[in-house]
Protein backbone atom coordinates (compact mmCIF):
# COMPACT_ATOMS: atom_id res chain seq x y z
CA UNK A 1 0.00 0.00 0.00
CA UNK A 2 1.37 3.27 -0.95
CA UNK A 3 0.67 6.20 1.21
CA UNK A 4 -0.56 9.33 -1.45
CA UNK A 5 1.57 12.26 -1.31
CA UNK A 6 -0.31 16.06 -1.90
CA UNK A 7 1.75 18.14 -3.60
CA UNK A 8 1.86 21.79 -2.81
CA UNK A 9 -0.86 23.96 -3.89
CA UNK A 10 1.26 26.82 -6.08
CA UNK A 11 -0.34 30.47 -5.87
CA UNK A 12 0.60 33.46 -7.55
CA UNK A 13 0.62 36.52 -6.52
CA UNK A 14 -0.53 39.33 -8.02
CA UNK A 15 2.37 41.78 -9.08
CA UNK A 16 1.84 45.22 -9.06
CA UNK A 17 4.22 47.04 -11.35
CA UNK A 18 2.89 50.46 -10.74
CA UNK A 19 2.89 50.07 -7.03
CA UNK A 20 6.23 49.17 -7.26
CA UNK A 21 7.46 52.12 -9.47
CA UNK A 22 5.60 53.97 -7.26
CA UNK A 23 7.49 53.37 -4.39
CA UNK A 24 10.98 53.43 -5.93
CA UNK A 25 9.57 56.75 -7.27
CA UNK A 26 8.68 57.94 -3.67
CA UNK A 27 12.06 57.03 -2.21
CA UNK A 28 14.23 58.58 -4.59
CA UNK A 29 12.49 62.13 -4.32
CA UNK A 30 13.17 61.32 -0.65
CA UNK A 31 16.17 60.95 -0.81
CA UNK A 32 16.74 63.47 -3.29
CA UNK A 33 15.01 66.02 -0.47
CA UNK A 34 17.19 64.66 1.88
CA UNK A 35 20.25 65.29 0.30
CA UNK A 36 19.44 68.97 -1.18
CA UNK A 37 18.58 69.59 2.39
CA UNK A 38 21.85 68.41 4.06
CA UNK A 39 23.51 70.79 1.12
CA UNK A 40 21.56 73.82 0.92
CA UNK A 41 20.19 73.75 4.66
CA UNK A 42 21.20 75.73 7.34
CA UNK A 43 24.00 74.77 9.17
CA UNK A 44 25.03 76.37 12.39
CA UNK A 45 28.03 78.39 12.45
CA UNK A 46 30.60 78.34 15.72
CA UNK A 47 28.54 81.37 17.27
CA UNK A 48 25.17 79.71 16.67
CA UNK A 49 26.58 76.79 18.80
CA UNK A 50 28.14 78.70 21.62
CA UNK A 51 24.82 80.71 21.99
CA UNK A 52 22.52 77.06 22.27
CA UNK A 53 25.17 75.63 24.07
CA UNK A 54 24.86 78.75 27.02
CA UNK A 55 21.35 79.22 26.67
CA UNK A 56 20.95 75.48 27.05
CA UNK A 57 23.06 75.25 30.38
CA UNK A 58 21.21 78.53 31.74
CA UNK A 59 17.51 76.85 30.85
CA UNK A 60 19.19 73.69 32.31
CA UNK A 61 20.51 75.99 35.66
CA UNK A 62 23.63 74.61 35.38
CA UNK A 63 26.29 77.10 36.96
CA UNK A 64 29.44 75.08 36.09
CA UNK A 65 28.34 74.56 32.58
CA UNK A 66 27.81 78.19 31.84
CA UNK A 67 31.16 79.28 33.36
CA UNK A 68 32.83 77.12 30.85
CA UNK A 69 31.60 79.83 27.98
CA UNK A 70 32.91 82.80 30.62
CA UNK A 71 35.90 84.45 30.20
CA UNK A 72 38.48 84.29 33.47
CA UNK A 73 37.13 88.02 34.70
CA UNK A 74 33.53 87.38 33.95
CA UNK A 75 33.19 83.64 35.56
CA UNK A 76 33.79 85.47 38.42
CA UNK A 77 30.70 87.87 38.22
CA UNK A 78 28.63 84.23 37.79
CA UNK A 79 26.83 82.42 40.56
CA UNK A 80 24.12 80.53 41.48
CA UNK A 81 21.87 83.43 41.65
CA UNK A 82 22.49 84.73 38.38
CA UNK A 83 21.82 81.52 37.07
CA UNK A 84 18.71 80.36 38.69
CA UNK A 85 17.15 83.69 37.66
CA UNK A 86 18.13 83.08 33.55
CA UNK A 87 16.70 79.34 34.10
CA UNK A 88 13.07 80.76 35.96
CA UNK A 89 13.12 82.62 32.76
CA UNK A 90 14.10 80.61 30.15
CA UNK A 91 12.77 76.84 31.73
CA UNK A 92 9.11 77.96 30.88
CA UNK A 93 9.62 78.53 27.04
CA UNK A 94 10.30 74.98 26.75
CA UNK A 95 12.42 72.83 24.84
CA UNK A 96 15.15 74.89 22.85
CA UNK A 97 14.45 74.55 19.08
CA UNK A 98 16.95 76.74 17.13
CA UNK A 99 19.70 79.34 17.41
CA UNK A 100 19.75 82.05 14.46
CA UNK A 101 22.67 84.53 14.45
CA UNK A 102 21.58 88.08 13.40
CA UNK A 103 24.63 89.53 13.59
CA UNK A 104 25.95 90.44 9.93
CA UNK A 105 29.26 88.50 9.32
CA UNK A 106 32.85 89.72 10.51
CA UNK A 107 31.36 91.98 13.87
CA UNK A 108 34.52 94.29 14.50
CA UNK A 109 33.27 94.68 18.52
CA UNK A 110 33.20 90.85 18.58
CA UNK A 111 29.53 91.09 19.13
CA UNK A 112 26.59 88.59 17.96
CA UNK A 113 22.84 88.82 17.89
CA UNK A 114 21.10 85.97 17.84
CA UNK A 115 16.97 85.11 17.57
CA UNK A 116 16.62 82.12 19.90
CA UNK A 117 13.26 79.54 19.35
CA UNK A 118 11.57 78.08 22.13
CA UNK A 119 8.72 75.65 22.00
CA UNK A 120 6.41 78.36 23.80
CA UNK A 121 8.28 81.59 22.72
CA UNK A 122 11.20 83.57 21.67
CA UNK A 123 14.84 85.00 23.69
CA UNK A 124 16.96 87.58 21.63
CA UNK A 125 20.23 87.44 22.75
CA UNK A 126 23.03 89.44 22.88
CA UNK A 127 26.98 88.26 23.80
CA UNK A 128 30.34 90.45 23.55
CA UNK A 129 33.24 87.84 22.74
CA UNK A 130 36.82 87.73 24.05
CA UNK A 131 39.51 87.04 21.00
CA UNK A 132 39.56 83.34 22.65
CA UNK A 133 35.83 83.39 22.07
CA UNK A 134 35.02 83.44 25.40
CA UNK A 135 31.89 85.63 26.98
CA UNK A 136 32.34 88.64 27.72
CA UNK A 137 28.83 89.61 28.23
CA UNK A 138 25.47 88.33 28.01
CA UNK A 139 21.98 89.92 27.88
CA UNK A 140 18.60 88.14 26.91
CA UNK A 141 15.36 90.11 26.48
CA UNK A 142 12.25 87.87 25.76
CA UNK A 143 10.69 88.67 22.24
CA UNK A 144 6.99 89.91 22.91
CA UNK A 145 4.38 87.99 20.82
């Protein structure tokens, strides 16, 4: 007695050659959007990061952090007091989106403007830098809506 074997059923599967095109077609403009954007984007300059990385520490109130950006006289001038008072100010706006520099290019006092973007408002700031690119000074005035 043999024992019958079944054979496997075979199904086909619809292809789709549109929905396929479609989604090479879809990936390449991303990519294509991707890669303008890395190009042609906005990248932050040195400034730009020193400004985030202050404003940052003060939202943060992190005194040792922001007298790493001080220069040796003004690190002095910076406490705990000073501090806490820029991050009860700045803490409510939110999480820090984006630094802009408004300063035009090659400042001859060595100072930079920048627009600062908060989640629930905007800081303009304002920083005199050493020639080591330390701070000098630092004001912040919140942008009224």
């Amino acid at each position: 007695m043999s024992i019958p074997t079944i054979a496997p059923r075979r199904t086909t599967t619809a292809r789709n050659p549109r929905g396929r095109q479609f989604l090479v077609a879809f990936v390449a403009v991303l990519l294509v959007f991707e890669v303008w954007r890395l190009i042609f984007g906005h990248h932050a300059n040195q400034f730009e990061k020193l400004a985030y990385n202050v404003t940052a520490a003060l939202q943060n109130n992190n005194l040792e952090e922001v007298k790493k950006y001080q220069n040796a006289e003004t690190a002095t001038l910076i406490n705990r007091g000073v501090v806490g008072r820029a991050a009860d100010t700045l803490a409510p706006l939110g999480k820090l989106k984006s630094v802009k520099e408004t300063t035009p290019s090659g400042s001859p006092d060595r100072v930079h403007e920048f627009n600062v973007t908060f989640d629930k408002g905007e800081v303009h700031e304002k920083m005199k830098l050493d020639p080591d690119n330390k701070i000098v000074h630092f004001t912040y005035d919140r942008v009224a809506k």
